[in-house]
PDB file of N, CA and C in Angstrom:
ATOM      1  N   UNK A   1     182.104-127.399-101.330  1.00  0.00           N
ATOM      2  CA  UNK A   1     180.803-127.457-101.974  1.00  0.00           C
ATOM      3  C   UNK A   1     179.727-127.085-100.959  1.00  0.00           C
ATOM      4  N   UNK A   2     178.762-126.234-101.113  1.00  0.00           N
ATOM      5  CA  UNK A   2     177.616-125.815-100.452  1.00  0.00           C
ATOM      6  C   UNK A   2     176.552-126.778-100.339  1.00  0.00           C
ATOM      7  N   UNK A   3     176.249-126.976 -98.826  1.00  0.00           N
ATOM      8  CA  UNK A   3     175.373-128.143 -98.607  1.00  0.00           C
ATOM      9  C   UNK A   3     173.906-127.920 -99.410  1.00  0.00           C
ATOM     10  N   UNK A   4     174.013-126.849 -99.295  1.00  0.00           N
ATOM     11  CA  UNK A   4     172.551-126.465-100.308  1.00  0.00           C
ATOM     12  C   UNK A   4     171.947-126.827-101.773  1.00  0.00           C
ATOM     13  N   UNK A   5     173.267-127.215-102.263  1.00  0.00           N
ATOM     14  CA  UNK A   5     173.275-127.423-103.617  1.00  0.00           C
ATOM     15  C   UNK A   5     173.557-129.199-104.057  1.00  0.00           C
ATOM     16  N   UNK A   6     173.726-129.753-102.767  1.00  0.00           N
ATOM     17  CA  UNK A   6     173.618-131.378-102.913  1.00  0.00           C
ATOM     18  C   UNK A   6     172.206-132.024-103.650  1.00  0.00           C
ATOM     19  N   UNK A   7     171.836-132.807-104.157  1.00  0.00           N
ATOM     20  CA  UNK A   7     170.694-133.374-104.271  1.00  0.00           C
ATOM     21  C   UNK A   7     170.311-133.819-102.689  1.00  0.00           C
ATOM     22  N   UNK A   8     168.698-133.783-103.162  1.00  0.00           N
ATOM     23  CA  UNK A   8     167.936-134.245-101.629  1.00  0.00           C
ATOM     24  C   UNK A   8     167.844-135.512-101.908  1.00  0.00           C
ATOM     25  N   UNK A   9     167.734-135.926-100.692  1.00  0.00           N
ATOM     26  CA  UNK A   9     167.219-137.483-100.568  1.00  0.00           C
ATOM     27  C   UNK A   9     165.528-137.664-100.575  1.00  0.00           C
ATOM     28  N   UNK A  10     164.947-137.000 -99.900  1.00  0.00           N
ATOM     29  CA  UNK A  10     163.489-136.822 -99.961  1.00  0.00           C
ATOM     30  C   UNK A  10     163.353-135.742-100.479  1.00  0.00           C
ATOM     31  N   UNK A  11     162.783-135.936-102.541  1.00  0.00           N
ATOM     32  CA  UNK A  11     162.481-134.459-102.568  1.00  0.00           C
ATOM     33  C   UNK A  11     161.316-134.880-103.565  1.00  0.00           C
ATOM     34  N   UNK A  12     160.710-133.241-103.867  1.00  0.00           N
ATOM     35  CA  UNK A  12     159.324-133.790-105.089  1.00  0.00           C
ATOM     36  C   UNK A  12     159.814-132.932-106.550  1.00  0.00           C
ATOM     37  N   UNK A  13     159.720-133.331-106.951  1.00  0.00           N
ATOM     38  CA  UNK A  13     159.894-132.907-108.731  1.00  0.00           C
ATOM     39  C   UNK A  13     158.643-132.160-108.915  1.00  0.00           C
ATOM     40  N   UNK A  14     159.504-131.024-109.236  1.00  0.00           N
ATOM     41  CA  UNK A  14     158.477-129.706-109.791  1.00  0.00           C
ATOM     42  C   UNK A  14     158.108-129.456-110.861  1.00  0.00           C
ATOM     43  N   UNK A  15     157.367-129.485-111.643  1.00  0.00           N
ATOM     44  CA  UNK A  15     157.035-129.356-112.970  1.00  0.00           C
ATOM     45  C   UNK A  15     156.834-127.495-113.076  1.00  0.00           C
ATOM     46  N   UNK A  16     157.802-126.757-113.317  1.00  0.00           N
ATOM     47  CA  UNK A  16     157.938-125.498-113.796  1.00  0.00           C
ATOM     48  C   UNK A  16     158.810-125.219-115.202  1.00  0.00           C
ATOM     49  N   UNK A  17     157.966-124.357-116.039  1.00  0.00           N
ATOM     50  CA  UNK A  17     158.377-123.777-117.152  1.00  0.00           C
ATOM     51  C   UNK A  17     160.062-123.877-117.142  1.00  0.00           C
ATOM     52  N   UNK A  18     160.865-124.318-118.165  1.00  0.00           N
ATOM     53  CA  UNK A  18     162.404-124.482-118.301  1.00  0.00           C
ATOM     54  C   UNK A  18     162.832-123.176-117.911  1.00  0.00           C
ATOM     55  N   UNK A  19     161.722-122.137-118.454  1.00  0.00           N
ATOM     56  CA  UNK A  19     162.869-120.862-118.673  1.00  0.00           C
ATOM     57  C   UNK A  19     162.650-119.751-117.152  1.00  0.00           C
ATOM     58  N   UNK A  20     161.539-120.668-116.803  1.00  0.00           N
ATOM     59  CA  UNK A  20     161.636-120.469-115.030  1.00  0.00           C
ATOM     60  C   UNK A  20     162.200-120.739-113.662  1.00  0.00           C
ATOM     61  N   UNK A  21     162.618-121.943-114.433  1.00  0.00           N
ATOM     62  CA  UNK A  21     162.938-122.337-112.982  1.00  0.00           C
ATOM     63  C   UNK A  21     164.362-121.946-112.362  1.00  0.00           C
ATOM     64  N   UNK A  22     165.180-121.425-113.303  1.00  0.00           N
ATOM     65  CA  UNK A  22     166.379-120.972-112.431  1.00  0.00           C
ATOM     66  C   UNK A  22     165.909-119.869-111.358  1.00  0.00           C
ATOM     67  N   UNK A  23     164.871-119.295-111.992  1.00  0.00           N
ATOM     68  CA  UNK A  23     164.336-118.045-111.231  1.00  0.00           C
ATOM     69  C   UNK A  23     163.849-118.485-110.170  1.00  0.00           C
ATOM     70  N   UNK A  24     162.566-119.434-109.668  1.00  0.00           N
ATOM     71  CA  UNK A  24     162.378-119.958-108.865  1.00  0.00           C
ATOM     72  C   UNK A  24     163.063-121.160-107.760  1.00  0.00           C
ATOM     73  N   UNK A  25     164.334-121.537-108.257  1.00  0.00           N
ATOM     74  CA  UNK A  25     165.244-122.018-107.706  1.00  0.00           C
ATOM     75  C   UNK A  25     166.051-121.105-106.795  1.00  0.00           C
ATOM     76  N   UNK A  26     166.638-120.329-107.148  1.00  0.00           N
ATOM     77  CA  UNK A  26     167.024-118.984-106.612  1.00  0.00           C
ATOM     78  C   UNK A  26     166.143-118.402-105.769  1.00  0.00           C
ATOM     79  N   UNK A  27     164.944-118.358-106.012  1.00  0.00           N
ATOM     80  CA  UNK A  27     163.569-117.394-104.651  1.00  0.00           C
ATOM     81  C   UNK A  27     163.769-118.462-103.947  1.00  0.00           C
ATOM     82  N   UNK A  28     163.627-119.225-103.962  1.00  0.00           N
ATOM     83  CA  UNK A  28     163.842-120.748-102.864  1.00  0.00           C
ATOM     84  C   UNK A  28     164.186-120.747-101.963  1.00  0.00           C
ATOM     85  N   UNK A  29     165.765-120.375-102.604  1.00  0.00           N
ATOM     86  CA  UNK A  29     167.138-120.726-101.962  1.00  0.00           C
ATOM     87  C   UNK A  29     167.028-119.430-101.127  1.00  0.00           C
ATOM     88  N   UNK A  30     166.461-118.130-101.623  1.00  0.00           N
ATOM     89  CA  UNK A  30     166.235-117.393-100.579  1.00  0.00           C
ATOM     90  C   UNK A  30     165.219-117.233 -99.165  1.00  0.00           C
ATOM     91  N   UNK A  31     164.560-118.104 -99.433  1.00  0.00           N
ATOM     92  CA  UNK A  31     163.237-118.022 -98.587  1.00  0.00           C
ATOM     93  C   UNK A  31     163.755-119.491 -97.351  1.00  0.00           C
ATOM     94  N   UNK A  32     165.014-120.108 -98.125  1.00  0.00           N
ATOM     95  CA  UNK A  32     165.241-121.330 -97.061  1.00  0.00           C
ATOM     96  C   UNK A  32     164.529-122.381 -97.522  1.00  0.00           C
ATOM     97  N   UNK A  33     163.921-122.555 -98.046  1.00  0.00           N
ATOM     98  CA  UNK A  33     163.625-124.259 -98.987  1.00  0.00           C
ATOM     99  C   UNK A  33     164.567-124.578 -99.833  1.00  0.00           C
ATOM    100  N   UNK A  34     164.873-125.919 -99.320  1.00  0.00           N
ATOM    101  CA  UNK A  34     166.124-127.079 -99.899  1.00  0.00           C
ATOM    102  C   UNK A  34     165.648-126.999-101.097  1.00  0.00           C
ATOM    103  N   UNK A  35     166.370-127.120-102.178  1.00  0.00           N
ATOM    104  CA  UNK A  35     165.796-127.160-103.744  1.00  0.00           C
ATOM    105  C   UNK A  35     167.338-127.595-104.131  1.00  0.00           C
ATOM    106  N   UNK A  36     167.077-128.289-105.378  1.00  0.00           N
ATOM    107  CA  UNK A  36     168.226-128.940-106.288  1.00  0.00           C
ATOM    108  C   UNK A  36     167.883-128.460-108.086  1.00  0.00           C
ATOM    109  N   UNK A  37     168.752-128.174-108.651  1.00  0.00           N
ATOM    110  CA  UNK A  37     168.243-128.154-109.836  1.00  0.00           C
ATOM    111  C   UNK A  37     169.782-128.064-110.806  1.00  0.00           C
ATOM    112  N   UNK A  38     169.746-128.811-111.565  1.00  0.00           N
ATOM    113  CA  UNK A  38     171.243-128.923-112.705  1.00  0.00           C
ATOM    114  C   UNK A  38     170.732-128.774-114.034  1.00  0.00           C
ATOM    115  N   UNK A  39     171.628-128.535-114.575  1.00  0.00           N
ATOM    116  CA  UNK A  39     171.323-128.419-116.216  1.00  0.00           C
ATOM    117  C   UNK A  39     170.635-129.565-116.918  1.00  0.00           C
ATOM    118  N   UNK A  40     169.974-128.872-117.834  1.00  0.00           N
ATOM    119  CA  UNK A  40     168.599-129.909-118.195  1.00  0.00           C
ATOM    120  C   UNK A  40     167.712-131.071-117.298  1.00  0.00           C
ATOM    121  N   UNK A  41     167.891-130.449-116.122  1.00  0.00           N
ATOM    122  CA  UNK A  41     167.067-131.878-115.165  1.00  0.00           C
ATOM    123  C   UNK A  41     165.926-130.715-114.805  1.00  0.00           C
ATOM    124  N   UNK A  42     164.901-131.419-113.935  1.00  0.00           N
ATOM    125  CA  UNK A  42     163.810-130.286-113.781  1.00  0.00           C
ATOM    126  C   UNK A  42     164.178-130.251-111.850  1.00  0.00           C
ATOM    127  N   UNK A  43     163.300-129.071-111.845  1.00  0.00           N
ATOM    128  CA  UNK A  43     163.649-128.917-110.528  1.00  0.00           C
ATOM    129  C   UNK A  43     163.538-129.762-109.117  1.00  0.00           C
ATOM    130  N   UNK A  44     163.587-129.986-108.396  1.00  0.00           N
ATOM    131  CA  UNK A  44     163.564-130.815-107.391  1.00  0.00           C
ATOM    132  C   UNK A  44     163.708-129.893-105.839  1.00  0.00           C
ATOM    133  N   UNK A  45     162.425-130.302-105.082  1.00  0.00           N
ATOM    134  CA  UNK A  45     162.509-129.519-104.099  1.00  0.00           C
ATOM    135  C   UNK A  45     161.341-130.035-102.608  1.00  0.00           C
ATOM    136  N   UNK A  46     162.261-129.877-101.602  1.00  0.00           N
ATOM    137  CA  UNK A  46     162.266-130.645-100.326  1.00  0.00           C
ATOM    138  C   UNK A  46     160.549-129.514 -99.871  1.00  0.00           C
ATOM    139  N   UNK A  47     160.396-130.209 -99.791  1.00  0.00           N
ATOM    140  CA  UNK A  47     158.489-129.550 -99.414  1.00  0.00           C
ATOM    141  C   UNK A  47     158.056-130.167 -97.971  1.00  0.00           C
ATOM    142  N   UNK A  48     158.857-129.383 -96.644  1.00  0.00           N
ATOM    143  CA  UNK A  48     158.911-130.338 -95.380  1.00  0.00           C
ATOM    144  C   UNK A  48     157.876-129.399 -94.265  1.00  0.00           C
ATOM    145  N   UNK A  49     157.022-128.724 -94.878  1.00  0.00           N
ATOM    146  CA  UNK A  49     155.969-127.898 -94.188  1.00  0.00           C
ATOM    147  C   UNK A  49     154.814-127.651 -94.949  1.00  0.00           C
ATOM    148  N   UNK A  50     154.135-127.137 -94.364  1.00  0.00           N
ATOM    149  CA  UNK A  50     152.693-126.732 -95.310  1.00  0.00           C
ATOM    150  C   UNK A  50     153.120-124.973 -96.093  1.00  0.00           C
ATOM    151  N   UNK A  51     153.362-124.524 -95.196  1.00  0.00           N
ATOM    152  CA  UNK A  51     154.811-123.344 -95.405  1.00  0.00           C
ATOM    153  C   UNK A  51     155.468-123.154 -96.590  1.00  0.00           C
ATOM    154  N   UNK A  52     156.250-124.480 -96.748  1.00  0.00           N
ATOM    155  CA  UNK A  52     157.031-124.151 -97.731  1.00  0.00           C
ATOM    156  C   UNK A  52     156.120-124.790 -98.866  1.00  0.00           C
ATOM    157  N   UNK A  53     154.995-125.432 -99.084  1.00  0.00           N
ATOM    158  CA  UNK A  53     154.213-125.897 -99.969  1.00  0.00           C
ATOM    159  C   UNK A  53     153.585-124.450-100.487  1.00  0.00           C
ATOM    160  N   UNK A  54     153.052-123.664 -99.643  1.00  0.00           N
ATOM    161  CA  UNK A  54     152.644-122.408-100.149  1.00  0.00           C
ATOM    162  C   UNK A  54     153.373-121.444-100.573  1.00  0.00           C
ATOM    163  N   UNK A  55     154.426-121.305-100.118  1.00  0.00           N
ATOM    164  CA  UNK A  55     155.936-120.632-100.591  1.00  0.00           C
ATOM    165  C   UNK A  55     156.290-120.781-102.477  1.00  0.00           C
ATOM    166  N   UNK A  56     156.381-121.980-101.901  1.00  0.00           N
ATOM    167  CA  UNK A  56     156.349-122.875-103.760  1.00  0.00           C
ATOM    168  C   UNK A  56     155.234-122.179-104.644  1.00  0.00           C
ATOM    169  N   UNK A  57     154.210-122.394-104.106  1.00  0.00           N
ATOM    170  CA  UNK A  57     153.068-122.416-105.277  1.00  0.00           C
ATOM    171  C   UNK A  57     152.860-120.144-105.300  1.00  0.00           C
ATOM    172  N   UNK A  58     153.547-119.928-104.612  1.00  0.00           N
ATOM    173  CA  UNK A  58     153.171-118.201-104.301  1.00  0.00           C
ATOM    174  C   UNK A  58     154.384-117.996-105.747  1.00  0.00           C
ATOM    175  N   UNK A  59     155.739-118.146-105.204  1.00  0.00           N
ATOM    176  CA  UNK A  59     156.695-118.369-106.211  1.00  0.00           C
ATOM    177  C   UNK A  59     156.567-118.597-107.895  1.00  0.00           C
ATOM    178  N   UNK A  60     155.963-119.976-107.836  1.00  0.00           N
ATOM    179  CA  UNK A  60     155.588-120.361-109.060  1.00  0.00           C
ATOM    180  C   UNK A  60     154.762-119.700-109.780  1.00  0.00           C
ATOM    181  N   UNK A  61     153.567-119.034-109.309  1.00  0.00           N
ATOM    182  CA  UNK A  61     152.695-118.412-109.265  1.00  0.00           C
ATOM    183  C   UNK A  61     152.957-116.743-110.146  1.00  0.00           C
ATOM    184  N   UNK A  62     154.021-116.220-109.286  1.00  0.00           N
ATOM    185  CA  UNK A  62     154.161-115.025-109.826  1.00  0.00           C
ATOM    186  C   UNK A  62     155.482-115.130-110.954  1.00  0.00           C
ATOM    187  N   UNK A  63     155.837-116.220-110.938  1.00  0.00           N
ATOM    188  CA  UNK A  63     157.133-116.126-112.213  1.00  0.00           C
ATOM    189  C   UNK A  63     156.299-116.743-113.358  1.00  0.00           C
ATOM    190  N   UNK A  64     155.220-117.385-113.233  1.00  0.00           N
ATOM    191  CA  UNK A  64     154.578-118.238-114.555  1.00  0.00           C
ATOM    192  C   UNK A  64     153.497-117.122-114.825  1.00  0.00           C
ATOM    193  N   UNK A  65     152.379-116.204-114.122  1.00  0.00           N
ATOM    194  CA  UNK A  65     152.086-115.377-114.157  1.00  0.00           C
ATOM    195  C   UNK A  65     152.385-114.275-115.210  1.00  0.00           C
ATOM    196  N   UNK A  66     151.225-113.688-115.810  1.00  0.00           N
ATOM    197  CA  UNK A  66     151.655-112.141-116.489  1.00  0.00           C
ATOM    198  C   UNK A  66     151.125-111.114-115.539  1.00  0.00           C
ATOM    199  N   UNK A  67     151.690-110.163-116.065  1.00  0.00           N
ATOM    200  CA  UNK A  67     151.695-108.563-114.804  1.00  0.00           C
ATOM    201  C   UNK A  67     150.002-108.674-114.640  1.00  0.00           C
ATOM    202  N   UNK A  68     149.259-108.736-115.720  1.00  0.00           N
ATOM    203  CA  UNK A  68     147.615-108.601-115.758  1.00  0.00           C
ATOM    204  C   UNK A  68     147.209-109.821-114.280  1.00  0.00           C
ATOM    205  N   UNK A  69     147.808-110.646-115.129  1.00  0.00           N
ATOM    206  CA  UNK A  69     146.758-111.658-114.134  1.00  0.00           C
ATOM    207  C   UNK A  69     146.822-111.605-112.394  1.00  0.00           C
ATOM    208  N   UNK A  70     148.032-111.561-111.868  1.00  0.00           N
ATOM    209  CA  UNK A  70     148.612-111.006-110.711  1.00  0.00           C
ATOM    210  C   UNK A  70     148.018-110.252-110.392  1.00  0.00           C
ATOM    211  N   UNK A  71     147.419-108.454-111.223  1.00  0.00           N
ATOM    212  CA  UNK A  71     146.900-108.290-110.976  1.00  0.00           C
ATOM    213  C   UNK A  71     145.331-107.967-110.640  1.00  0.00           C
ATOM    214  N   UNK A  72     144.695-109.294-111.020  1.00  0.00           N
ATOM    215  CA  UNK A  72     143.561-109.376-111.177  1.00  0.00           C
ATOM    216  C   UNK A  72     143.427-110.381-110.152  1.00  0.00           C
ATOM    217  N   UNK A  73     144.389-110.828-109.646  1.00  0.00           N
ATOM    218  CA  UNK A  73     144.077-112.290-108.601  1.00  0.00           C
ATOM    219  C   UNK A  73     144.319-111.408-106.963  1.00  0.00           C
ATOM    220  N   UNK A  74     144.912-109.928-107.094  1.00  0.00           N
ATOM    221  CA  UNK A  74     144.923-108.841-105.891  1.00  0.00           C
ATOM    222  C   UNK A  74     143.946-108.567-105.970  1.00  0.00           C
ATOM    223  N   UNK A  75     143.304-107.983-106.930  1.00  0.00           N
ATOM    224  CA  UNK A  75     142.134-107.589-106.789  1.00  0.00           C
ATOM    225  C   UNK A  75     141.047-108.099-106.308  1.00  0.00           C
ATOM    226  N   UNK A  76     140.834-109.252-106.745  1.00  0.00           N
ATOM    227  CA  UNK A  76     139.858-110.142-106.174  1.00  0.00           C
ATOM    228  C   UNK A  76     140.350-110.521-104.687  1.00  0.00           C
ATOM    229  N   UNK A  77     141.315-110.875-104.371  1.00  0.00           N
ATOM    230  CA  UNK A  77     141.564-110.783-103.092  1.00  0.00           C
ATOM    231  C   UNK A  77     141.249-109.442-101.861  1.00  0.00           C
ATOM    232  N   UNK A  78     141.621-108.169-102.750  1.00  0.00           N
ATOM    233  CA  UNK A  78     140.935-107.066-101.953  1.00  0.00           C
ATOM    234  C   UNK A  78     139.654-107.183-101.938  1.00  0.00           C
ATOM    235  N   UNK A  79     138.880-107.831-103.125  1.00  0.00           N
ATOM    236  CA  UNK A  79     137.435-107.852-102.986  1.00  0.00           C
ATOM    237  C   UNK A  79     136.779-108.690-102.129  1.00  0.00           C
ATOM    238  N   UNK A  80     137.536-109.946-101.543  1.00  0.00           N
ATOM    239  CA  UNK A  80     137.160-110.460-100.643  1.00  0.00           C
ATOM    240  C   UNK A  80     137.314-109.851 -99.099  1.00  0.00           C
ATOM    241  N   UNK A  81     138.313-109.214 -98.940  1.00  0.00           N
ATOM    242  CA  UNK A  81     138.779-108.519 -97.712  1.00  0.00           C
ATOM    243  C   UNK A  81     137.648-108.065 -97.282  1.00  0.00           C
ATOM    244  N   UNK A  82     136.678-106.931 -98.378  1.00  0.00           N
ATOM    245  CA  UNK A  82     135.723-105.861 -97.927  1.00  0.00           C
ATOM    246  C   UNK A  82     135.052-106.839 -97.797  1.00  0.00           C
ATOM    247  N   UNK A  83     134.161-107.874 -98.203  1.00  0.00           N
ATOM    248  CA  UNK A  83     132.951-108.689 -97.919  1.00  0.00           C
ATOM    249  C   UNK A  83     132.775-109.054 -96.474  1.00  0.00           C
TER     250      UNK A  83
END
């Protein structure tokens, strides 16, 4: 069994869309944040940096996201760049 896939002992419960979170469980698991998640339970995930707190919310962000809004939240970000 893959240590990765144990439940955490210290973890925080994520409140993400059902039909998201396998998706964001998976970016996780790629980026190296501990995450747990089983059938019908909600996600659960070890948040042990400021790092991986922003990781999370970047993640969450673009899977709960539509193509528009994403890109309207670049944009405004380029618009801050030039200021």
């Amino acid at each position: 069994m893959n240590s990765a896939n144990l439940p955490l002992k210290s973890s925080q419960i994520v409140q993400v869309p059902w039909n998201d979170r396998w998706t964001v469980y998976h970016r996780l698991q790629e980026l190296g944040i501990s995450c747990y998640c089983s059938s019908n339970q909600p996600l659960e995930v070890q948040l042990s940096s400021p790092t991986a707190v922003i990781q999370l919310w970047s993640v969450v962000k673009h899977c709960s996201s539509s193509r528009q809004e994403l890109i309207q939240w670049l944009q405004t970000c380029w618009d801050l760049k030039k200021t």
